[in-house]
PDB file of N, CA and C in Angstrom:
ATOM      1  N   UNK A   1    -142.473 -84.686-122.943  1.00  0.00           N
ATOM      2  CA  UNK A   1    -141.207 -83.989-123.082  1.00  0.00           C
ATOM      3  C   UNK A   1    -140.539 -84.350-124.417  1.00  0.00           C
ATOM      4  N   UNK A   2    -140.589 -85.468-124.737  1.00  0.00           N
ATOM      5  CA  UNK A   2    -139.953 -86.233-126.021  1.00  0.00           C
ATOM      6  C   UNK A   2    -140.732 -85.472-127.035  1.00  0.00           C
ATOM      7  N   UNK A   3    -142.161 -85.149-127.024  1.00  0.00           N
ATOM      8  CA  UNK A   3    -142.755 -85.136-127.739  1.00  0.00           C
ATOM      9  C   UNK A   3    -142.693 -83.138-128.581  1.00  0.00           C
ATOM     10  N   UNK A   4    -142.223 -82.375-127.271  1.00  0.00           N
ATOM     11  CA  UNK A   4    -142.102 -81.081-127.175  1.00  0.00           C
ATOM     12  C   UNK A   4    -140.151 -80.772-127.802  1.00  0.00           C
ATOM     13  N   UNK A   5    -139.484 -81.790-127.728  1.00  0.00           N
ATOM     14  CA  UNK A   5    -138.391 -82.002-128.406  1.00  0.00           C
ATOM     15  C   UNK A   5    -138.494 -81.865-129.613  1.00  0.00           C
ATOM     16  N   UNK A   6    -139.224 -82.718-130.051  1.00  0.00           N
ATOM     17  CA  UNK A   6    -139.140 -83.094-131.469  1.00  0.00           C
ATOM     18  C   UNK A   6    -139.916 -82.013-132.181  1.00  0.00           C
ATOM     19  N   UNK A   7    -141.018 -81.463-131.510  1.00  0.00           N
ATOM     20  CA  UNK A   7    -141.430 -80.327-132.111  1.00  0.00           C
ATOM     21  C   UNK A   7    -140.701 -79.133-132.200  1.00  0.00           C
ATOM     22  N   UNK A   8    -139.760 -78.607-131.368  1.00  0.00           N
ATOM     23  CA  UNK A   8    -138.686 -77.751-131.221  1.00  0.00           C
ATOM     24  C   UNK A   8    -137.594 -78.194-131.975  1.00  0.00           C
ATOM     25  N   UNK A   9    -137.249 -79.069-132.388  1.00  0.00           N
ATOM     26  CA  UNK A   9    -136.398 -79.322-133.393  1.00  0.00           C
ATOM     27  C   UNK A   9    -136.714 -79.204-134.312  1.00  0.00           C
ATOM     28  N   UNK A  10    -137.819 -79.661-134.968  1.00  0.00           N
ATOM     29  CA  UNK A  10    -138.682 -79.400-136.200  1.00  0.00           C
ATOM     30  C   UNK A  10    -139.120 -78.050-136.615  1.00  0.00           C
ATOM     31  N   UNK A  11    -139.090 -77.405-135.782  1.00  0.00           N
ATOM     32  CA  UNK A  11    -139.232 -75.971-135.957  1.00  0.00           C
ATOM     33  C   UNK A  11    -138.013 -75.298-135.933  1.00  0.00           C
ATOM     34  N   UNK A  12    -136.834 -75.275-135.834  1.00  0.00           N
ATOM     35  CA  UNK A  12    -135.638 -75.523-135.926  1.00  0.00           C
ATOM     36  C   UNK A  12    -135.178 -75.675-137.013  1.00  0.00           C
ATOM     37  N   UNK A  13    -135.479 -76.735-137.242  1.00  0.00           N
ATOM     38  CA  UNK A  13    -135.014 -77.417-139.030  1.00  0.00           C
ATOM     39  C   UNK A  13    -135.802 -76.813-140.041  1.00  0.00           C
ATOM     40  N   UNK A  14    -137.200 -76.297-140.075  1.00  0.00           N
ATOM     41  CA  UNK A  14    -137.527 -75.651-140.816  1.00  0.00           C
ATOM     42  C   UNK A  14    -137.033 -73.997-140.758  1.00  0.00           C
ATOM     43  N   UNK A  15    -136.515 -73.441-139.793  1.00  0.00           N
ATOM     44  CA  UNK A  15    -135.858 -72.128-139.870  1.00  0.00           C
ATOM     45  C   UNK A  15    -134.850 -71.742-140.771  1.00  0.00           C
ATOM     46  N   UNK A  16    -133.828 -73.217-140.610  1.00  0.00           N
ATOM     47  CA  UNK A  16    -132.227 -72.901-141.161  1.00  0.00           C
ATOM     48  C   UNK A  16    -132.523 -72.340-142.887  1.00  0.00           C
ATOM     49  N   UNK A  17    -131.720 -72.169-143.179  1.00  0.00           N
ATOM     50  CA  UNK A  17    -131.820 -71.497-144.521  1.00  0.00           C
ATOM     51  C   UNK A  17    -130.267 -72.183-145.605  1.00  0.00           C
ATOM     52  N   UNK A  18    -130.461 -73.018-146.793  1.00  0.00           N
ATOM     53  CA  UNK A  18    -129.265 -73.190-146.887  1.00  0.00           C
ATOM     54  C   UNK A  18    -128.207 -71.730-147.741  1.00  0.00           C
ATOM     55  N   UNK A  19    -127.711 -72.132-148.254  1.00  0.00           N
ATOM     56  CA  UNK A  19    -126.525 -71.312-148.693  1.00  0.00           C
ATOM     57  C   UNK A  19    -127.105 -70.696-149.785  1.00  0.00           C
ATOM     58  N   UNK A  20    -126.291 -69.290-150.554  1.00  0.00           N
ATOM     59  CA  UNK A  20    -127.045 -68.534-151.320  1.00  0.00           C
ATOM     60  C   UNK A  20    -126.535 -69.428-152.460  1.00  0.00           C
ATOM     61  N   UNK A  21    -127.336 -69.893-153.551  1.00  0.00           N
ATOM     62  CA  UNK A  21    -127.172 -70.294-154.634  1.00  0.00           C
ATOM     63  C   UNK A  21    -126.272 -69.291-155.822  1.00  0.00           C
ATOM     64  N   UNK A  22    -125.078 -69.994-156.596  1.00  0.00           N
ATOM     65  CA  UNK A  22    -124.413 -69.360-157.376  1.00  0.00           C
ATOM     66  C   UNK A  22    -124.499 -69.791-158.588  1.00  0.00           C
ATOM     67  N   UNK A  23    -125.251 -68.772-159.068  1.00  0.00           N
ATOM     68  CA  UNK A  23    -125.469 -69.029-160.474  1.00  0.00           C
ATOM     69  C   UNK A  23    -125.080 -68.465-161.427  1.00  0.00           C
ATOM     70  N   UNK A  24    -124.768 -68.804-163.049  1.00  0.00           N
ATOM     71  CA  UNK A  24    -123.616 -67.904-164.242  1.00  0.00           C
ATOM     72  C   UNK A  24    -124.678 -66.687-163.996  1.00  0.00           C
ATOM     73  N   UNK A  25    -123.658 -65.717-164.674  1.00  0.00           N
ATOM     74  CA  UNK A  25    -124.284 -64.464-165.341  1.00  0.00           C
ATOM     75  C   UNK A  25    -124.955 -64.495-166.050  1.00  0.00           C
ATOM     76  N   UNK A  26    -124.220 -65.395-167.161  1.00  0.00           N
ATOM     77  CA  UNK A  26    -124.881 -65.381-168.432  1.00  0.00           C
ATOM     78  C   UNK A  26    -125.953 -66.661-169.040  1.00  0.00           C
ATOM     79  N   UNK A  27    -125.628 -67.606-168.120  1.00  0.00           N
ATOM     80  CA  UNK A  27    -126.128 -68.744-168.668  1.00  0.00           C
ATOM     81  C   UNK A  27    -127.754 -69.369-167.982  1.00  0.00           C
ATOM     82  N   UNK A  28    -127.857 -68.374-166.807  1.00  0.00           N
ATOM     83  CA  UNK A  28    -129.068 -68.547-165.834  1.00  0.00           C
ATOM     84  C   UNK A  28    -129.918 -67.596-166.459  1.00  0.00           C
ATOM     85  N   UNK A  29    -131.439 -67.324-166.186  1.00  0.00           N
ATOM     86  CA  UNK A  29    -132.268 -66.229-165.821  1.00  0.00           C
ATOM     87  C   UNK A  29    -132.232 -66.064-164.812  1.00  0.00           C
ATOM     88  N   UNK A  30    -131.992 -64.577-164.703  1.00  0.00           N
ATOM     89  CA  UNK A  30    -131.990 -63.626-163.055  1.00  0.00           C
ATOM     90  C   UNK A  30    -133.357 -63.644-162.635  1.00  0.00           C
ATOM     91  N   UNK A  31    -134.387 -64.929-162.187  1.00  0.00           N
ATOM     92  CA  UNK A  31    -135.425 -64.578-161.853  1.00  0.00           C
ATOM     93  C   UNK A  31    -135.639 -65.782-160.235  1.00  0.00           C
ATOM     94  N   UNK A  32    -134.195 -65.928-159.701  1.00  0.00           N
ATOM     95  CA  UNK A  32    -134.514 -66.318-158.707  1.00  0.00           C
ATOM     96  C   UNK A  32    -133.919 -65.994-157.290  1.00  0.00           C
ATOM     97  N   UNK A  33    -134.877 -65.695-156.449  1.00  0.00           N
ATOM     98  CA  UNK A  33    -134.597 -64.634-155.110  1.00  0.00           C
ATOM     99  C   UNK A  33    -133.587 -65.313-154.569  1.00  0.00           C
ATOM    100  N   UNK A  34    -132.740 -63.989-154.022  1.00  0.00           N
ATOM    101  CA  UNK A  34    -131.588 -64.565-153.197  1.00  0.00           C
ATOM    102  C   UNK A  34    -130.554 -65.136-153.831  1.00  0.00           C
ATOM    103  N   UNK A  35    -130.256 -65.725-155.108  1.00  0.00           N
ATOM    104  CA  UNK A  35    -129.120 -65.930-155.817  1.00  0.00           C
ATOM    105  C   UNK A  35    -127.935 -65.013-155.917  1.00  0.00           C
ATOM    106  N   UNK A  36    -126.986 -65.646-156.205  1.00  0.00           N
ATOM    107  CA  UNK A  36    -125.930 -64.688-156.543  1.00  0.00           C
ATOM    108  C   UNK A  36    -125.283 -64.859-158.435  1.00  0.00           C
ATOM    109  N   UNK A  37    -125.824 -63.989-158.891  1.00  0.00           N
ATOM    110  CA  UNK A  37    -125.139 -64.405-160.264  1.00  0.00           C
ATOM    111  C   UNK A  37    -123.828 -63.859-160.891  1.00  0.00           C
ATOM    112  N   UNK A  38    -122.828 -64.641-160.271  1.00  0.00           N
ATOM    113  CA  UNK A  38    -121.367 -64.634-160.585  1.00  0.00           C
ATOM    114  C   UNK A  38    -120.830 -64.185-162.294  1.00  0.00           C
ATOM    115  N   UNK A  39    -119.922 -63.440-162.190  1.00  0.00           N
ATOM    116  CA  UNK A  39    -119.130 -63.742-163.662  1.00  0.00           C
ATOM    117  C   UNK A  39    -118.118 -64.733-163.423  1.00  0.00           C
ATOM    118  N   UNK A  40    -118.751 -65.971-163.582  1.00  0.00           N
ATOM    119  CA  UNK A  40    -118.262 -66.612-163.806  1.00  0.00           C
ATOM    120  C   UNK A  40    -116.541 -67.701-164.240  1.00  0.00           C
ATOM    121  N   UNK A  41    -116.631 -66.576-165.394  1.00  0.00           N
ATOM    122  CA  UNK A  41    -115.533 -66.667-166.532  1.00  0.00           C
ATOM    123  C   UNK A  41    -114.604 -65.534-166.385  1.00  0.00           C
ATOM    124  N   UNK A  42    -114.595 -64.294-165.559  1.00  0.00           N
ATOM    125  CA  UNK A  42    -113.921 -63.093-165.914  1.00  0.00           C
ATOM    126  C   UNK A  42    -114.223 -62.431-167.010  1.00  0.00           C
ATOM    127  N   UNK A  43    -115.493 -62.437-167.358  1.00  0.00           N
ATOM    128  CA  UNK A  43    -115.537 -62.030-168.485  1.00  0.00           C
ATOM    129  C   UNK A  43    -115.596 -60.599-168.529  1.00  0.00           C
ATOM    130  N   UNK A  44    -116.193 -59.963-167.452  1.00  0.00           N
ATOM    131  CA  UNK A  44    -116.385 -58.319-167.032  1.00  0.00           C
ATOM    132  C   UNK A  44    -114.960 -57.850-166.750  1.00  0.00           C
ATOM    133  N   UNK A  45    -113.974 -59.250-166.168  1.00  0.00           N
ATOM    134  CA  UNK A  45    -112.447 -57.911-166.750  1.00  0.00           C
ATOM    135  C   UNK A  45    -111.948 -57.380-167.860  1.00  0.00           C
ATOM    136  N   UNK A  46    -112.431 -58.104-168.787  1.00  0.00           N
ATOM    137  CA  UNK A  46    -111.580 -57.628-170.157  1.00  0.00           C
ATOM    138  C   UNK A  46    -112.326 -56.091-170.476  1.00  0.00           C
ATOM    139  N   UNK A  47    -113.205 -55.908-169.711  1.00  0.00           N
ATOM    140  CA  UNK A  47    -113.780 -54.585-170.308  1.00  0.00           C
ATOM    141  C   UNK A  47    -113.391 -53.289-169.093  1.00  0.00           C
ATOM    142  N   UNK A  48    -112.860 -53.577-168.056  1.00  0.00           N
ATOM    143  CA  UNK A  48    -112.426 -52.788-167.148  1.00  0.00           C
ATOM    144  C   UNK A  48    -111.067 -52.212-167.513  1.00  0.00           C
ATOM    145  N   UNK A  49    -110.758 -50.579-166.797  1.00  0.00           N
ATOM    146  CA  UNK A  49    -110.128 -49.776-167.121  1.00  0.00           C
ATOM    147  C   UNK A  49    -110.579 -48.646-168.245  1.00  0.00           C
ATOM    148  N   UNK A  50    -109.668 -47.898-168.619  1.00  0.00           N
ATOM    149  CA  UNK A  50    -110.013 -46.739-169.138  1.00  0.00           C
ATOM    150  C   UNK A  50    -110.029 -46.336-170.735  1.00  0.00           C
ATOM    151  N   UNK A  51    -110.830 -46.214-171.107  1.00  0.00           N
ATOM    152  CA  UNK A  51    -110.941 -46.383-172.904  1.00  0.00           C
ATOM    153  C   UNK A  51    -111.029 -44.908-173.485  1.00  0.00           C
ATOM    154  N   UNK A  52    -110.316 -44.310-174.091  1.00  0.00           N
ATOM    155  CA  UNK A  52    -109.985 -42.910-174.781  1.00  0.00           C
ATOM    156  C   UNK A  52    -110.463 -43.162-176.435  1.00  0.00           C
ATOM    157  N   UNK A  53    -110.935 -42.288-176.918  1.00  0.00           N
ATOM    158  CA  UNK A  53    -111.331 -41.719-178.107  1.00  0.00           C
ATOM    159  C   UNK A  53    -111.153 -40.483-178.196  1.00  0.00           C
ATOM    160  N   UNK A  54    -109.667 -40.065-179.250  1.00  0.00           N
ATOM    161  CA  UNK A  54    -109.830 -38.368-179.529  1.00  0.00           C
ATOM    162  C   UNK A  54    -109.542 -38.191-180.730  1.00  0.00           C
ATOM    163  N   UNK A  55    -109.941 -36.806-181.508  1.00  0.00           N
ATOM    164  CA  UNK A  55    -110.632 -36.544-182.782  1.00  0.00           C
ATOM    165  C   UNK A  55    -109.786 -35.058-182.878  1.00  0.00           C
ATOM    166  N   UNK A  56    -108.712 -34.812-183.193  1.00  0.00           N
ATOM    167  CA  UNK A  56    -108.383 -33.296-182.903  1.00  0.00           C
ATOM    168  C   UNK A  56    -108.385 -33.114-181.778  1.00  0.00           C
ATOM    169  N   UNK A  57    -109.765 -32.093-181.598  1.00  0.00           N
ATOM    170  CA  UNK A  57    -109.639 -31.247-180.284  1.00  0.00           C
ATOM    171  C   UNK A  57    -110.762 -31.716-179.158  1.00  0.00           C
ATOM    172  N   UNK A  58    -111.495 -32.740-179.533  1.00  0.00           N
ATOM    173  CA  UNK A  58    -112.440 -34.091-179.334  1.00  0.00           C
ATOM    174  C   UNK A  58    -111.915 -35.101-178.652  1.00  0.00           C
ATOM    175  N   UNK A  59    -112.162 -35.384-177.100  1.00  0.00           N
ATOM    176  CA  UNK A  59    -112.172 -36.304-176.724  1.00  0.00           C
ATOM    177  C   UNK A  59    -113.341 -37.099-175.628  1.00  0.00           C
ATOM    178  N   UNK A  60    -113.110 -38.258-175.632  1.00  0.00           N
ATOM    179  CA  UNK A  60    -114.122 -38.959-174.616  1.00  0.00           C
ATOM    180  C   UNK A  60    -113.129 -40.074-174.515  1.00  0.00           C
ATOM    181  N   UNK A  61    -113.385 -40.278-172.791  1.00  0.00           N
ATOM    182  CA  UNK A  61    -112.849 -41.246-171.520  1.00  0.00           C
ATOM    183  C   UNK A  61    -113.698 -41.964-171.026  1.00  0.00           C
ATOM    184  N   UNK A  62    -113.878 -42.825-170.946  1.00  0.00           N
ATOM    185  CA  UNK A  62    -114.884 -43.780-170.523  1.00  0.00           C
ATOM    186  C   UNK A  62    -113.661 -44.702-169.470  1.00  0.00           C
ATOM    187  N   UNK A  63    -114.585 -45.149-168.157  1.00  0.00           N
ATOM    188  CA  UNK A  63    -113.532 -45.728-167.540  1.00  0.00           C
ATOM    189  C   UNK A  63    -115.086 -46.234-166.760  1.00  0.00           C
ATOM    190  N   UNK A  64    -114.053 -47.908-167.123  1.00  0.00           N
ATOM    191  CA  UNK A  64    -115.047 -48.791-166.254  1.00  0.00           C
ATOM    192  C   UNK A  64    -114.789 -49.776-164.972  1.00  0.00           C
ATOM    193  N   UNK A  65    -115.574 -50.018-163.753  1.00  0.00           N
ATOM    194  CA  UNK A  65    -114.880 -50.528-162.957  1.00  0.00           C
ATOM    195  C   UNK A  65    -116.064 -52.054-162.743  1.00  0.00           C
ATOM    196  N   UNK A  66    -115.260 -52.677-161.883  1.00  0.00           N
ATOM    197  CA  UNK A  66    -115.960 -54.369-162.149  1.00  0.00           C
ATOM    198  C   UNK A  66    -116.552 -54.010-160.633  1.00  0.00           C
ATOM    199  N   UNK A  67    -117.758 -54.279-159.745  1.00  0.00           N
ATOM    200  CA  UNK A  67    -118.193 -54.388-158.626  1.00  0.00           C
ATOM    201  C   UNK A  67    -118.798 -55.863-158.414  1.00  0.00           C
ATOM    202  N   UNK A  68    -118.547 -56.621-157.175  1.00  0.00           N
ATOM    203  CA  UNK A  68    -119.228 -57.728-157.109  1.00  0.00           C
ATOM    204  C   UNK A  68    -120.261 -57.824-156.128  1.00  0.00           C
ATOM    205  N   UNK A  69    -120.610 -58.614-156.065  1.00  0.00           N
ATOM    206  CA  UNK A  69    -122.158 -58.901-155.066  1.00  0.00           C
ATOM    207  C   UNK A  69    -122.915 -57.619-155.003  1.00  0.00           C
ATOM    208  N   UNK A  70    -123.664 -57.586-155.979  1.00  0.00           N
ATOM    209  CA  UNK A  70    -124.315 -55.908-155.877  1.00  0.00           C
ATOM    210  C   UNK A  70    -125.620 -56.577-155.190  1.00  0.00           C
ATOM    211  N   UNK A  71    -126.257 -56.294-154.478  1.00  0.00           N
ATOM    212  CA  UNK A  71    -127.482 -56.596-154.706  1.00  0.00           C
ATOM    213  C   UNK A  71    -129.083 -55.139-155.611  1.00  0.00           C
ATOM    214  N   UNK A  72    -129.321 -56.212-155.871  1.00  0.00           N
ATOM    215  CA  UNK A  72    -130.260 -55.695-157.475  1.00  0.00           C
ATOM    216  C   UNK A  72    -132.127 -55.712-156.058  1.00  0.00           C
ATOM    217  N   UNK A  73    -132.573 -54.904-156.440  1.00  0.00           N
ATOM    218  CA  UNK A  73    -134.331 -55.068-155.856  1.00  0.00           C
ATOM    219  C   UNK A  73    -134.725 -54.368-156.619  1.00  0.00           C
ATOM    220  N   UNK A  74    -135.770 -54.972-157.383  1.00  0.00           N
ATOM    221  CA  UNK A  74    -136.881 -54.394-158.265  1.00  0.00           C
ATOM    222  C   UNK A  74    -138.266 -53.855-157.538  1.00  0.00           C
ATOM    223  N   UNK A  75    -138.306 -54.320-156.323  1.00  0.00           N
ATOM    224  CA  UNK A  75    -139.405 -54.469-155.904  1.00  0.00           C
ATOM    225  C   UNK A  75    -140.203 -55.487-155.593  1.00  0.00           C
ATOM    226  N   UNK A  76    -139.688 -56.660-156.461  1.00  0.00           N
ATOM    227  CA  UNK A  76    -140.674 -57.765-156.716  1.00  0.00           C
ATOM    228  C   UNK A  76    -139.594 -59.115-156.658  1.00  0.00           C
ATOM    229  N   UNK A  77    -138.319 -58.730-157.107  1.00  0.00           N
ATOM    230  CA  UNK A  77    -137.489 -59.790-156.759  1.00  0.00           C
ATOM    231  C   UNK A  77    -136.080 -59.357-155.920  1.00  0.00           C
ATOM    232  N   UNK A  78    -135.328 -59.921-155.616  1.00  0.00           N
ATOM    233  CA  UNK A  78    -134.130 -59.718-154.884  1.00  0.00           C
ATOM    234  C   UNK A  78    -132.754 -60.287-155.180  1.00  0.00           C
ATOM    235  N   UNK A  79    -131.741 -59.705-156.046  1.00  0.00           N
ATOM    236  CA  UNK A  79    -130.887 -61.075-155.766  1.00  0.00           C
ATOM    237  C   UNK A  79    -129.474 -60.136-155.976  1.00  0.00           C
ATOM    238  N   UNK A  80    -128.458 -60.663-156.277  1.00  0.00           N
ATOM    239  CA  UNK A  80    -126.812 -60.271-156.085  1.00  0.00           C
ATOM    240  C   UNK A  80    -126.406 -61.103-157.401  1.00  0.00           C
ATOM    241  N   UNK A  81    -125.439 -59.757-158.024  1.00  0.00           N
ATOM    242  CA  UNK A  81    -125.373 -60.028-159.350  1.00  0.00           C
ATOM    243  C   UNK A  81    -123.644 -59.081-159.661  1.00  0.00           C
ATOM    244  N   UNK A  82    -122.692 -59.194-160.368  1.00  0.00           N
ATOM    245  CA  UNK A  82    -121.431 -59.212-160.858  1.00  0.00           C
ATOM    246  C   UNK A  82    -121.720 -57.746-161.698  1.00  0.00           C
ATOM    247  N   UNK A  83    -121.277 -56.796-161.531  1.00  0.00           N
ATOM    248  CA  UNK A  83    -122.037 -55.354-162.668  1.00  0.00           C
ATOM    249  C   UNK A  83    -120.245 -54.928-163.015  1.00  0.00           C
ATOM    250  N   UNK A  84    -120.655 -54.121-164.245  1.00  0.00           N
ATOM    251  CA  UNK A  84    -119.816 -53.272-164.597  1.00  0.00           C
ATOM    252  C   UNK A  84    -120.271 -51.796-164.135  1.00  0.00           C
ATOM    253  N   UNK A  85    -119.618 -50.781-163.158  1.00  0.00           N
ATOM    254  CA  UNK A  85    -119.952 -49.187-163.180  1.00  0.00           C
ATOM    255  C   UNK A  85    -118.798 -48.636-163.978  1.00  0.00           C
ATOM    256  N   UNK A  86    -119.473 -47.467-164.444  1.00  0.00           N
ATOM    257  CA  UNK A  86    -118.535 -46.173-164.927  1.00  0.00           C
ATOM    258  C   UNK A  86    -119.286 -44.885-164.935  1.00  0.00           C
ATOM    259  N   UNK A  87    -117.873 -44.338-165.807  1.00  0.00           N
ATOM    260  CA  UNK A  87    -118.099 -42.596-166.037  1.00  0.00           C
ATOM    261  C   UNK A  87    -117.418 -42.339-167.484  1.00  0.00           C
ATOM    262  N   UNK A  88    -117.830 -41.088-167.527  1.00  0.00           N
ATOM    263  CA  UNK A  88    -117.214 -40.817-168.894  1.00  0.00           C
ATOM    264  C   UNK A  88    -117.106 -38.806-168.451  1.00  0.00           C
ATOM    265  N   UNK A  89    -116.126 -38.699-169.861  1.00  0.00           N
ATOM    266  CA  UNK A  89    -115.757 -37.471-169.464  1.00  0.00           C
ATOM    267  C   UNK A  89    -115.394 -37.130-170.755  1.00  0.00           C
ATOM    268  N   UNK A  90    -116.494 -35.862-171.078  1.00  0.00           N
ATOM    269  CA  UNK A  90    -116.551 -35.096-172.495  1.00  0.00           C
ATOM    270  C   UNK A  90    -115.558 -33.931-173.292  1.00  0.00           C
ATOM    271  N   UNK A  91    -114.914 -34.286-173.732  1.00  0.00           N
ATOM    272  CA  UNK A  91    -114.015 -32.749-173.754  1.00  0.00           C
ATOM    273  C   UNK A  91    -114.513 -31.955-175.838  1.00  0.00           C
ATOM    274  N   UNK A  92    -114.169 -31.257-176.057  1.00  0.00           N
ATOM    275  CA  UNK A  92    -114.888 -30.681-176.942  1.00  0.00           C
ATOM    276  C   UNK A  92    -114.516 -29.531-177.563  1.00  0.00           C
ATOM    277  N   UNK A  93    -113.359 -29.534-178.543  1.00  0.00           N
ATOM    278  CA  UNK A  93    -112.489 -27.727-178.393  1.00  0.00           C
ATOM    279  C   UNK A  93    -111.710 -27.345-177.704  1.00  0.00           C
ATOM    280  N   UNK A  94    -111.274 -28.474-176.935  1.00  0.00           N
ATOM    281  CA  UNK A  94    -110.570 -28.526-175.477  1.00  0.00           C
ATOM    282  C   UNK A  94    -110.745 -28.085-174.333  1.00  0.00           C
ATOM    283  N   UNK A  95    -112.505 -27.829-174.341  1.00  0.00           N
ATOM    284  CA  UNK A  95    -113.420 -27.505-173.326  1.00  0.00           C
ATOM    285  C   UNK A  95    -113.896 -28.390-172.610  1.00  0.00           C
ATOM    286  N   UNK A  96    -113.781 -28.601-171.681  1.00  0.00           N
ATOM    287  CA  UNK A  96    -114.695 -30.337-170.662  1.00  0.00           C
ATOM    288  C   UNK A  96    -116.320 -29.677-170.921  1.00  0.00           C
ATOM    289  N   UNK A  97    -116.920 -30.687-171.495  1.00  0.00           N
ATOM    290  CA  UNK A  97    -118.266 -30.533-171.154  1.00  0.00           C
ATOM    291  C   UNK A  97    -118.841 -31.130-170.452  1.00  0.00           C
ATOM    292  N   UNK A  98    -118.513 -31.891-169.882  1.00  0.00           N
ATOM    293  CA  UNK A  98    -119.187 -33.045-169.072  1.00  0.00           C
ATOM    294  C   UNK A  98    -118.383 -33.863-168.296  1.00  0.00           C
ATOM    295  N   UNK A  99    -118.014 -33.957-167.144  1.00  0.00           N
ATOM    296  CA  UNK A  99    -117.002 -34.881-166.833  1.00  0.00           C
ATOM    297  C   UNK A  99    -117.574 -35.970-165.349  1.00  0.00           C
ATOM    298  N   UNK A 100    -118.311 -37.287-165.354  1.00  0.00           N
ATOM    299  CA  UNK A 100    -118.833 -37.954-164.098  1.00  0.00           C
ATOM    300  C   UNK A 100    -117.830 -38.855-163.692  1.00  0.00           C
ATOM    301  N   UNK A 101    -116.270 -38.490-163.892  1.00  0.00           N
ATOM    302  CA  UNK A 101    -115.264 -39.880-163.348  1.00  0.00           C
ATOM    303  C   UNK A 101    -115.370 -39.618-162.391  1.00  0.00           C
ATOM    304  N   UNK A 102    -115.583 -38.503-161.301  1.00  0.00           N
ATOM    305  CA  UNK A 102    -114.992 -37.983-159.695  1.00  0.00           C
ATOM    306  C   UNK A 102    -116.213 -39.127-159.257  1.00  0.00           C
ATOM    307  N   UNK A 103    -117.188 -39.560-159.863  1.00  0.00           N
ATOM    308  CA  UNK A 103    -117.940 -40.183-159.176  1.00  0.00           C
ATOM    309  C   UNK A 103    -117.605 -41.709-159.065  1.00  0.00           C
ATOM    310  N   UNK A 104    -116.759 -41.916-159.872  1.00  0.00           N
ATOM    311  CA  UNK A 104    -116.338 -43.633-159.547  1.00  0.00           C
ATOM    312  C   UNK A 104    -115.733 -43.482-158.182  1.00  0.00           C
ATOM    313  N   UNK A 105    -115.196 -42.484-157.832  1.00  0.00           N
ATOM    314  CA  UNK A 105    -114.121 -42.776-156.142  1.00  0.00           C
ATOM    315  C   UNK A 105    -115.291 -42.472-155.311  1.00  0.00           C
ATOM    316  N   UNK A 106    -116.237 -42.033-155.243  1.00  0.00           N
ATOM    317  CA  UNK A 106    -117.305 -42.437-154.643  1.00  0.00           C
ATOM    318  C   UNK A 106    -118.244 -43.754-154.666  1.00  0.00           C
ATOM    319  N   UNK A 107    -118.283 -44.370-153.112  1.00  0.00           N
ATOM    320  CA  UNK A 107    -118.875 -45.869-153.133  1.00  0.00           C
ATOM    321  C   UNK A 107    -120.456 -45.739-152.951  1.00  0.00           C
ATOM    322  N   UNK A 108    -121.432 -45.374-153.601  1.00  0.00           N
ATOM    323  CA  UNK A 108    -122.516 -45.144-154.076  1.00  0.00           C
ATOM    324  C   UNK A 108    -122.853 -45.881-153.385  1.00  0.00           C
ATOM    325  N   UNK A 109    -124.499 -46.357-152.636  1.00  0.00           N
ATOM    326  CA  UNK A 109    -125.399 -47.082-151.814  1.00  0.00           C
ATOM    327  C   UNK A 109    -125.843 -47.612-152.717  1.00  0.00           C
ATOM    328  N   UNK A 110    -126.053 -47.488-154.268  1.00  0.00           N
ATOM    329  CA  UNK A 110    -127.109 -48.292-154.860  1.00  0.00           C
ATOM    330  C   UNK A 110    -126.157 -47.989-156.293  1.00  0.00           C
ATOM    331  N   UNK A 111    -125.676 -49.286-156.625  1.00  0.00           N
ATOM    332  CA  UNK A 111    -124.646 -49.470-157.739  1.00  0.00           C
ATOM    333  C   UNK A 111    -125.626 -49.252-159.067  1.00  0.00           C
ATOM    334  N   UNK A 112    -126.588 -48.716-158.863  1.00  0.00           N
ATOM    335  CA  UNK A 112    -127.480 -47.921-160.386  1.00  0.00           C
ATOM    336  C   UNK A 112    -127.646 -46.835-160.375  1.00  0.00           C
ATOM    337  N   UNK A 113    -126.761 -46.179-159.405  1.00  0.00           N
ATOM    338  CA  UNK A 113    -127.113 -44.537-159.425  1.00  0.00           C
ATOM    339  C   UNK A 113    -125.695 -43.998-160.373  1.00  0.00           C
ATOM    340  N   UNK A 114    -124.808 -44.459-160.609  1.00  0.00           N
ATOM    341  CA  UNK A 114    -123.776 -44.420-161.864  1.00  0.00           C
ATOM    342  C   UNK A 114    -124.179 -44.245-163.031  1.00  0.00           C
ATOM    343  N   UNK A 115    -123.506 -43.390-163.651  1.00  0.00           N
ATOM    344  CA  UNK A 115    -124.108 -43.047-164.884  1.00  0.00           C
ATOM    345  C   UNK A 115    -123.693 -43.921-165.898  1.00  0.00           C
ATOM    346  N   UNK A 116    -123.047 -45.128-166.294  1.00  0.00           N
ATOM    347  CA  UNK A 116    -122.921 -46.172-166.756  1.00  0.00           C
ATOM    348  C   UNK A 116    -123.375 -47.655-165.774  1.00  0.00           C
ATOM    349  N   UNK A 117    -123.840 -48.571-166.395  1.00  0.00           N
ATOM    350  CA  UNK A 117    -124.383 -49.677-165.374  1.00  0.00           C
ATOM    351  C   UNK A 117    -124.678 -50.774-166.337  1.00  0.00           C
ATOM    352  N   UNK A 118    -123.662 -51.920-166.032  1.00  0.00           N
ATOM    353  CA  UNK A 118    -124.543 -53.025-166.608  1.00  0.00           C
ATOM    354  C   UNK A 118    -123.748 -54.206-166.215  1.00  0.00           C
TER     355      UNK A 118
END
């Protein structure tokens, strides 16, 4: 009985799993499963919100938003990582040619289907 204990515990103790490892963004390689690679520093806020360029009758909107714990699968590895998404929106003669912001208020299943990503 002692002996069927200790084996059930041991099998037990090899199950548990510890905690997800947090590692920089910038200062790690993203090459280990199950990590989470934090921004750290805030450094992905200073680039969030909405950035305008207009030229006359020329403009472009770029608007970026901060997402956390994305998780990333290549196929081959797995892990959770700090991203910047956006959109941008073309105007041209004062014609929109292009406009993907309606898609930031949409919460996408896979934070790389955005037409900005990084």
């Amino acid at each position: 009985m002692k002996r069927l204990c200790s084996i059930v515990f041991f099998i037990v103790f090899l199950g548990c799993k510890a905690q997800t490892p947090i590692r920089s963004l910038y200062t790690d390689a993203q090459n280990t499963p199950g990590a989470y690679y934090k921004d750290l520093f805030n450094d992905l806020n200073n680039f969030e919100g909405t950035w305008l360029y207009t030229n006359g009758g020329t403009s472009l909107t770029i608007t970026l938003q901060k997402k956390v714990i994305q998780n990333y699968n290549d196929g081959y590895i797995i892990y959770y990582e700090d991203i910047l998404v956006g959109g941008y929106s073309y105007v041209e003669n004062n014609i929109p040619k292009i406009n993907t912001l309606s898609q930031l208020q949409s919460n996408l299943p896979n934070s790389y289907s955005y037409h900005i990503v990084g």
